[in-house]
Protein backbone atom coordinates (compact mmCIF):
# COMPACT_ATOMS: atom_id res chain seq x y z
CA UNK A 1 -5.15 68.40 162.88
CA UNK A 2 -7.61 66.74 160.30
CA UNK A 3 -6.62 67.38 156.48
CA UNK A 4 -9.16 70.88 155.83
CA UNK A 5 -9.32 68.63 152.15
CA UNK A 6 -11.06 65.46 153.60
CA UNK A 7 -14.70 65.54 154.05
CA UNK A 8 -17.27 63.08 155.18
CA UNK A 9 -18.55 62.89 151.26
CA UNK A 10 -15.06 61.76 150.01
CA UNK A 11 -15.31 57.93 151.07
CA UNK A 12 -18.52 57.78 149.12
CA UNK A 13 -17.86 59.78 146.38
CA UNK A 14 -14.34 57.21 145.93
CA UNK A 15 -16.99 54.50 146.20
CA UNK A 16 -18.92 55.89 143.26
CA UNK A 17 -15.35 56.82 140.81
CA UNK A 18 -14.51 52.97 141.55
CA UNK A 19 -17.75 51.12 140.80
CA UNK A 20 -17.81 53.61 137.51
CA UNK A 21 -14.95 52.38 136.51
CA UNK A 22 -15.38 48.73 137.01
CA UNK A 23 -18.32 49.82 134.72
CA UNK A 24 -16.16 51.08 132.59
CA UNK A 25 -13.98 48.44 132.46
CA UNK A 26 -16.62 46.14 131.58
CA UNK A 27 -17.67 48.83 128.65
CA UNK A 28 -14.00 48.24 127.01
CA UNK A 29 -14.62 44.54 127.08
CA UNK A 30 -17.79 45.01 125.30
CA UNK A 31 -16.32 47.02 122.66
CA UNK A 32 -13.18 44.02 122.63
CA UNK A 33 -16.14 41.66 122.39
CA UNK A 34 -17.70 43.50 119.21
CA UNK A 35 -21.32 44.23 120.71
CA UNK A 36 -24.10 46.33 119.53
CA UNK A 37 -23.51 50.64 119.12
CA UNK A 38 -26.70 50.77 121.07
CA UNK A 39 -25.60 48.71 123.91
CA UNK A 40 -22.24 50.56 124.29
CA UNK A 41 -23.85 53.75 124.08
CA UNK A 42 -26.33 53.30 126.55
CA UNK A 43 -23.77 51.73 129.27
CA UNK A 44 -21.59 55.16 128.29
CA UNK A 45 -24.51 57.14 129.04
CA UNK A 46 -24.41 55.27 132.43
CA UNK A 47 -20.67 55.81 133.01
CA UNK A 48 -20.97 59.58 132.07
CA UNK A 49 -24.09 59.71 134.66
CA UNK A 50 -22.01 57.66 137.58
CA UNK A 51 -18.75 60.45 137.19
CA UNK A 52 -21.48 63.54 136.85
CA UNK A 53 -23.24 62.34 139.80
CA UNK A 54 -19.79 61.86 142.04
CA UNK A 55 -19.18 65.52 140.63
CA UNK A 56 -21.74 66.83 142.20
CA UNK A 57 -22.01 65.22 145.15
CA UNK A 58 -17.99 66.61 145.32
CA UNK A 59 -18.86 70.44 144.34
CA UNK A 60 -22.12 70.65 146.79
CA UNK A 61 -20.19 69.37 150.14
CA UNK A 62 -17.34 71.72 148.82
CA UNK A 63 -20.15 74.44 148.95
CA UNK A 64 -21.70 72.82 151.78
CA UNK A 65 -18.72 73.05 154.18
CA UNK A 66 -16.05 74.91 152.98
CA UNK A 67 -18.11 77.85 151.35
CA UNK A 68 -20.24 77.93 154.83
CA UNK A 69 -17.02 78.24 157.00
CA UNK A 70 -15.71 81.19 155.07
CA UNK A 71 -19.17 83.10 155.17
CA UNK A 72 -19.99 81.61 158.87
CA UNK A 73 -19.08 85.44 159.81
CA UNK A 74 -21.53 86.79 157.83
CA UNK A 75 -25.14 87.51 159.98
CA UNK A 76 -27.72 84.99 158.10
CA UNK A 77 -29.53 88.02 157.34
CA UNK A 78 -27.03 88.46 154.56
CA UNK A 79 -26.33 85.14 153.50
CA UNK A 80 -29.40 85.82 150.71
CA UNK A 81 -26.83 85.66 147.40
CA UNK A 82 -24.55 82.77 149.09
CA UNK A 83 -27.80 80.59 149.49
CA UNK A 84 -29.29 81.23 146.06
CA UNK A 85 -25.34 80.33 144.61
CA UNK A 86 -25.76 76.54 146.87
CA UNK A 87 -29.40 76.23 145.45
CA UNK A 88 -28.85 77.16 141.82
CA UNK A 89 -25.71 74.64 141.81
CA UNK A 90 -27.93 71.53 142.37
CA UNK A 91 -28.76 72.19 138.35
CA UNK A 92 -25.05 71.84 137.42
C-alpha cells in the first residue's frame, strides 16, 4: 500500500526547499563576504518567497487530495463551504 503521506506534489515541492536553500547558502556567504544590507535583503526576500511558495503548493494538494477524499461522500450539491475553504486558501 502507497504511504496515504506521499503525494505527487512532494518531489517538487523537495525540489523547491533544496534550491532555497542552496540560495540560502549562498545568502550566508554574502553576509561572510561583508556585502551590501540591500543586496542581502532583497535575496532574503527571495528565500522567504521560495519556502512560502513550497508552503503553499504543500497546503493546496493537502486540500486538494486529502480534504477531497474525506468529503468525496458528500453529494457536490453540498460541497458549497468545502470549495469556498480550497478557493479562499490560494490567498494564504
Amino acid at each position: 500500500m502507497a504511504d496515504p503521506y506521499l503525494h505527487l506534489s512532494h518531489p517538487e515541492v523537495v525540489k523547491r526547499l533544496k534550491r532555497a536553500a542552496g540560495h540560502l547558502q549562498g545568502v550566508i556567504e554574502m553576509i561572510e563576504a561583508g556585502r551590501s544590507c540591500i543586496e542581502l535583503a532583497q535575496q532574503l526576500h527571495a528565500v522567504e518567497a521560495a519556502i512560502a511558495n513550497a508552503k503553499k503548493m504543500l497546503i493546496h494538494d493537502h486540500l486538494e487530495h486529502c480534504l477531497d477524499h474525506v468529503v468525496g461522500t458528500v453529494p457536490r450539491s453540498e460541497r458549497g463551504p468545502i470549495e469556498e475553504f480550497k478557493a479562499i486558501t490560494k490567498y494564504l
